[in-house]
Protein backbone atom coordinates (compact mmCIF):
# COMPACT_ATOMS: atom_id res chain seq x y z
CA UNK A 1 131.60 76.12 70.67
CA UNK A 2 134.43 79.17 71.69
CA UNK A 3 132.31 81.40 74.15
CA UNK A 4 135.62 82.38 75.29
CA UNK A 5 135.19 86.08 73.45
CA UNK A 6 131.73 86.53 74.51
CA UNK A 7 130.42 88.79 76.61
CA UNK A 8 127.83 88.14 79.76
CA UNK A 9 125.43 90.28 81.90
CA UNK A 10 124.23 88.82 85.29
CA UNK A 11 120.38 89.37 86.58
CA UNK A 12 119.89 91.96 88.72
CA UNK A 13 117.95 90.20 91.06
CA UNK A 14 117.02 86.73 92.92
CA UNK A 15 113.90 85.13 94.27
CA UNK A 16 114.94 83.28 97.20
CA UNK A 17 113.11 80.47 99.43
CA UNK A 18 114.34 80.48 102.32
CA UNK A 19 112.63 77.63 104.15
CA UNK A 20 109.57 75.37 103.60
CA UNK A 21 108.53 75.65 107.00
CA UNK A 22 105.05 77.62 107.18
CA UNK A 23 102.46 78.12 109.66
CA UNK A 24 99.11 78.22 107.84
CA UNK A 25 97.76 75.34 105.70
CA UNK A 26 96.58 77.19 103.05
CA UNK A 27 93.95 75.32 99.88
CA UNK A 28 95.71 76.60 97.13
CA UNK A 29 99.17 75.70 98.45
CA UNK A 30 100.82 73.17 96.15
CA UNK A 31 104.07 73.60 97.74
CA UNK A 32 103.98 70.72 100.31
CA UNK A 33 105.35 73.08 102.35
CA UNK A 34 103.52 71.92 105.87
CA UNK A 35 106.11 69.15 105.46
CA UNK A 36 109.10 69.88 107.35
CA UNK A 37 112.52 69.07 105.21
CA UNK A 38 115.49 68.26 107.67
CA UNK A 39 118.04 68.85 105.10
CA UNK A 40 117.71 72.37 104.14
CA UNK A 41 120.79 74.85 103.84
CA UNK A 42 121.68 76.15 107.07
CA UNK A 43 123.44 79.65 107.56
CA UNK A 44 127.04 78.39 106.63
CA UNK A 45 125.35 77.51 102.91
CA UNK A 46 123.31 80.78 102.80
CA UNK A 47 126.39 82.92 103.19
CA UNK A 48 128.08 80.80 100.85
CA UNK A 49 125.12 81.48 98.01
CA UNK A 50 125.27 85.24 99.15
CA UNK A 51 128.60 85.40 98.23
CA UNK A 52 128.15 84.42 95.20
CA UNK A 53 124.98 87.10 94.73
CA UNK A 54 127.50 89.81 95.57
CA UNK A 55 130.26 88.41 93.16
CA UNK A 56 127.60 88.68 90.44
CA UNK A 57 126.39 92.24 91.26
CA UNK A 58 122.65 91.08 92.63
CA UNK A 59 121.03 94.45 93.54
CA UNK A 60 118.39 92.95 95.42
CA UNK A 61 116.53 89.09 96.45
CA UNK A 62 112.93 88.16 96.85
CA UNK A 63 112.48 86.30 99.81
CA UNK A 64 110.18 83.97 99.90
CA UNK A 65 109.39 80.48 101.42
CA UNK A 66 107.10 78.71 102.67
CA UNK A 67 106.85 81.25 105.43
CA UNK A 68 110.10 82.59 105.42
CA UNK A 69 110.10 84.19 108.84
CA UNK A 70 109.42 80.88 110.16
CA UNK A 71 113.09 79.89 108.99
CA UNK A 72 115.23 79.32 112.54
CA UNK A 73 118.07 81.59 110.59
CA UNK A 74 115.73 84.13 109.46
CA UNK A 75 117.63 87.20 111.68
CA UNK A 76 120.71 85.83 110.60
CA UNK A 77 119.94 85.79 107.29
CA UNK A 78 119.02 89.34 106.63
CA UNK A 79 121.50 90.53 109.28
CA UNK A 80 124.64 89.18 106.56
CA UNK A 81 122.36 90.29 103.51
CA UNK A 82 122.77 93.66 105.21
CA UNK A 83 126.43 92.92 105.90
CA UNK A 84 127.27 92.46 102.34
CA UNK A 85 124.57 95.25 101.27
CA UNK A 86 121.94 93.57 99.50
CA UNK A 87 118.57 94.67 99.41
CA UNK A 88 115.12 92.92 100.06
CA UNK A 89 111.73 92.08 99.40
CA UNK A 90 110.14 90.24 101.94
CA UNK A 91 106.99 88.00 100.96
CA UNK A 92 105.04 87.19 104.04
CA UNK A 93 101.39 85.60 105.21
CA UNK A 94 101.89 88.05 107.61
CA UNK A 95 101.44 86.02 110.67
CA UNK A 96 104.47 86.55 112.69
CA UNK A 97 104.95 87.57 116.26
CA UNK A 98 105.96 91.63 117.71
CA UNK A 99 109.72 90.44 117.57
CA UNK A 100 109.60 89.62 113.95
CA UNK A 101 107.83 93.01 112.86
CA UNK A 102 110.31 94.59 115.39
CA UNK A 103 113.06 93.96 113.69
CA UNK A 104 111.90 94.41 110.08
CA UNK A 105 111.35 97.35 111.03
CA UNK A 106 114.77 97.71 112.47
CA UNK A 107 116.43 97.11 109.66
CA UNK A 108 114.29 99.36 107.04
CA UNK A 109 117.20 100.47 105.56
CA UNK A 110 118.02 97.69 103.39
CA UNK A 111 113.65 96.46 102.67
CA UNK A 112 112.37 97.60 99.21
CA UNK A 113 109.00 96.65 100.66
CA UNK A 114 106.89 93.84 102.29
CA UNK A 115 104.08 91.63 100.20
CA UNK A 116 101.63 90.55 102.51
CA UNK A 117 98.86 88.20 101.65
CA UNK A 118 95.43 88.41 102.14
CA UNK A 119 92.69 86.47 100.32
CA UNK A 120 89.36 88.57 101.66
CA UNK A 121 88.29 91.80 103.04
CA UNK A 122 87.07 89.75 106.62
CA UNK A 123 88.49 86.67 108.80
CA UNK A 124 85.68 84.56 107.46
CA UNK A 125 86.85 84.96 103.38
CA UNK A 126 90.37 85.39 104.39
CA UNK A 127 90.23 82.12 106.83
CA UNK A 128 88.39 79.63 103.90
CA UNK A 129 91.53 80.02 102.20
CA UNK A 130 94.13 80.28 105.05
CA UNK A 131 93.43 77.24 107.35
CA UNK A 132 96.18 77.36 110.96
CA UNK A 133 98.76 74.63 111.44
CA UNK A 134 95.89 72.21 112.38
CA UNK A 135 93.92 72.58 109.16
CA UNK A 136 91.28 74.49 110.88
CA UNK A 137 89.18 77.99 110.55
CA UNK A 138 90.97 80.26 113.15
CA UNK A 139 89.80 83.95 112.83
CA UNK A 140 92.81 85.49 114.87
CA UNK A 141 95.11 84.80 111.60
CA UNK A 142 92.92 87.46 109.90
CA UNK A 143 93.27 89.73 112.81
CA UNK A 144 96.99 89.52 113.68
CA UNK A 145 98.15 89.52 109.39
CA UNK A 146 95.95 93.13 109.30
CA UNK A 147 97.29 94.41 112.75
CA UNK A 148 100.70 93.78 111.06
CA UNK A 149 99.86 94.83 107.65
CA UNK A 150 98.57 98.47 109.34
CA UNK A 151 101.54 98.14 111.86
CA UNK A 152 103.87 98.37 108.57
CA UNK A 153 101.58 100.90 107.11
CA UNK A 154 101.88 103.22 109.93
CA UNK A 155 105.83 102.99 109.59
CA UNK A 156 105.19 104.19 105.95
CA UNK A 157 107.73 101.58 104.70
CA UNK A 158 107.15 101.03 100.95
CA UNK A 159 106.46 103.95 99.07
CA UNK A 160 109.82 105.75 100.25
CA UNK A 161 112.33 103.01 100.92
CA UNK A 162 111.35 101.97 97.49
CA UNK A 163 112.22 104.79 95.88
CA UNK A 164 115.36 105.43 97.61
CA UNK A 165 116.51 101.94 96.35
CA UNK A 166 115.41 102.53 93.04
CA UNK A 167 117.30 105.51 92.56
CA UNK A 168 120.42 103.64 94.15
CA UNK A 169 119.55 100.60 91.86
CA UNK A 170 118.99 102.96 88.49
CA UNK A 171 122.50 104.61 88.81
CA UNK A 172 124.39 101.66 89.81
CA UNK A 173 123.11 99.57 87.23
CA UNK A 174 124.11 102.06 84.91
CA UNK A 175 127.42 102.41 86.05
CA UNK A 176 128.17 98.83 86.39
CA UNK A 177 126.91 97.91 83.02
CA UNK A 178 127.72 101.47 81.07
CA UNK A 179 126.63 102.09 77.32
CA UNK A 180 129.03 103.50 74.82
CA UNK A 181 127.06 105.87 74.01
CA UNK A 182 125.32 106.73 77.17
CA UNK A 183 121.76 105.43 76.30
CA UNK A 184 120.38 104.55 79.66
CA UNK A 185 116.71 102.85 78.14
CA UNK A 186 117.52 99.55 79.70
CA UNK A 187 118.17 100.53 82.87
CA UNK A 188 115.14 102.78 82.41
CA UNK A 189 113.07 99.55 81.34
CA UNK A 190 114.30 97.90 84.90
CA UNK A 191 114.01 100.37 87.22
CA UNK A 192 110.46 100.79 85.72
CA UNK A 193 109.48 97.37 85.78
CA UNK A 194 110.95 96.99 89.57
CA UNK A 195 108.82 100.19 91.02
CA UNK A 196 105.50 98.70 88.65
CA UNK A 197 106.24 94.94 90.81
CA UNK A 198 105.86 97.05 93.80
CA UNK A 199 102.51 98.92 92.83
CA UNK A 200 104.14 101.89 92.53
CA UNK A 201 102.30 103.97 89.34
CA UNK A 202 105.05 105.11 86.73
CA UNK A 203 104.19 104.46 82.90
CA UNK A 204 105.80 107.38 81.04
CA UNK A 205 107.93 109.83 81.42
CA UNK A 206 106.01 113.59 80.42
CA UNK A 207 108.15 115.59 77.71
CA UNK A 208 108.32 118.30 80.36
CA UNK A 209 110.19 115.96 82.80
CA UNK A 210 112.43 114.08 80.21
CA UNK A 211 114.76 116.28 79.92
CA UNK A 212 115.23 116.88 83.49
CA UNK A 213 115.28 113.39 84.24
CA UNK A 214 118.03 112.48 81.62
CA UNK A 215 120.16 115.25 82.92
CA UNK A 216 120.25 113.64 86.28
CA UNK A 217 121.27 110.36 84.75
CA UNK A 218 123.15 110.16 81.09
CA UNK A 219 123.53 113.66 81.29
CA UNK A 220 125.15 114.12 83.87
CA UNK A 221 129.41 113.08 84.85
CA UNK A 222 128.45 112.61 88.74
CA UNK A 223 125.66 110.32 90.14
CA UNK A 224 122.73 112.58 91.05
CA UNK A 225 121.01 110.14 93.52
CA UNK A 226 119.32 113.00 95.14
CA UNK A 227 117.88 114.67 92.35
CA UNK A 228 117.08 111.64 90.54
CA UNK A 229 114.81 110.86 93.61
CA UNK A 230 113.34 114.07 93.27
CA UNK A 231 112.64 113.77 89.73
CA UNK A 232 111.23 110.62 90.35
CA UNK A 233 109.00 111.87 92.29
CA UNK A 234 107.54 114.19 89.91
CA UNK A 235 107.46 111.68 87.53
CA UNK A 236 105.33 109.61 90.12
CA UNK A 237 102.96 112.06 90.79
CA UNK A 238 102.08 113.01 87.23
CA UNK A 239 101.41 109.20 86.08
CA UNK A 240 99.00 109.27 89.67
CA UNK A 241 97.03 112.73 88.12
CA UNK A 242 97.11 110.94 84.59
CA UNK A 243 95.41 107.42 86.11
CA UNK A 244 93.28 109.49 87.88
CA UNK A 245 92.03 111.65 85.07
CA UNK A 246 91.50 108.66 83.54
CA UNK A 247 89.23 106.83 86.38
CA UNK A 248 87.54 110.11 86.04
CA UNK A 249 85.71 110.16 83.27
């Protein structure tokens, strides 16, 4: 078969596991991933696969593991994601030391947002289901994945750094895969989708908004980043009123 003429569109995005190294034993866990493997990439073979991301226009990765901050190269690794401007989620148990949440924190610039997981509202619900390296109940994993979790919180890291990104990914999209005729529902559908992943409450766009939103994208001959985010905004906060409404009655 001639594929020769045909024309091809790379994702947008990549779910990555970094490591299988992990320091809870969790019950659902079907991973193996207590089991160390000695033969996983190192950073020479991560930069190589980044690379590669960037040659096919990767917005943004999912990083994931096992517990991916307990990879050896984890600094490393976000430090040349940064390099080559690639943006992050981060999926976490959350139980990571000062340093860690340090520099996530540092480098804000480039995280969409952080996933943290937690299987109860106490230590005793949330430590049945996430057992320490020895297999055993330990109540301080509770206590140090909240203390994190309102540690991030505190920084108000997703909401905002989403956004931003969002905005950034919506308009490059667009201009990196244009439409003849300027139709920008795809890239709509995505950036939709990506802030929906992220708990972020947009379903519609209002008729009153519409037309201010389009202007800022297919409307317009410059990139409006700003007042895209702006609009965005708005568009946020009516689809919060609308949910709410709903709840309401």
């Amino acid at each position: 078969m001639d594929v020769s003429n045909q024309s091809y569109i790379s994702p947008y995005s990549c779910y990555i596991n970094l490591t299988s190294k992990c320091n809870l034993r969790c019950k659902h866990c079907f991973g193996g991933y207590s089991k160390e493997i000695h033969n996983e990439l190192g950073l020479k073979d991560w930069k190589k696969v980044i690379d590669e991301l960037v040659r096919c226009n990767i917005f943004y990765i999912v990083i994931s593991g096992g517990e991916p901050t307990q990879s050896p190269i984890f600094k490393d690794f976000i430090g040349y994601l940064i390099k080559k401007g690639i943006y992050f989620i981060l999926t976490t148990n959350g139980v990571f030391s000062k340093d860690i949440r340090d520099f996530i924190v540092k480098n804000r610039d480039y995280l969409i947002s952080i996933k943290i997981s937690l299987d109860g509202p106490d230590a005793e619900s949330h430590g049945f289901i996430r057992l320490d390296s020895n297999e055993k109940y330990n109540s301080k994993i509770f206590d140090l994945t909240m203390d994190n979790l309102y540690f991030f919180k505190r920084k108000k890291i997703p909401l905002k750094e989403a956004l931003k990104f969002a905005v950034y990914f919506h308009n490059e999209f667009q201009h990196i895969h244009p439409f003849e005729d300027g139709n920008s529902r795809t890239t709509r559908l995505i950036t939709f989708h990506l802030l929906q992943s992220l708990d972020i409450p947009i379903i519609d766009i209002p008729f009153g908004l519409l037309d201010e939103y389009l202007s800022y994208t297919k409307g317009s001959k410059n990139r409006e980043d700003i007042k895209l985010y702006q609009s965005l905004q708005k568009i946020i906060l009516f689809n919060l009123k609308k949910i709410n409404k709903r709840l309401s009655r």
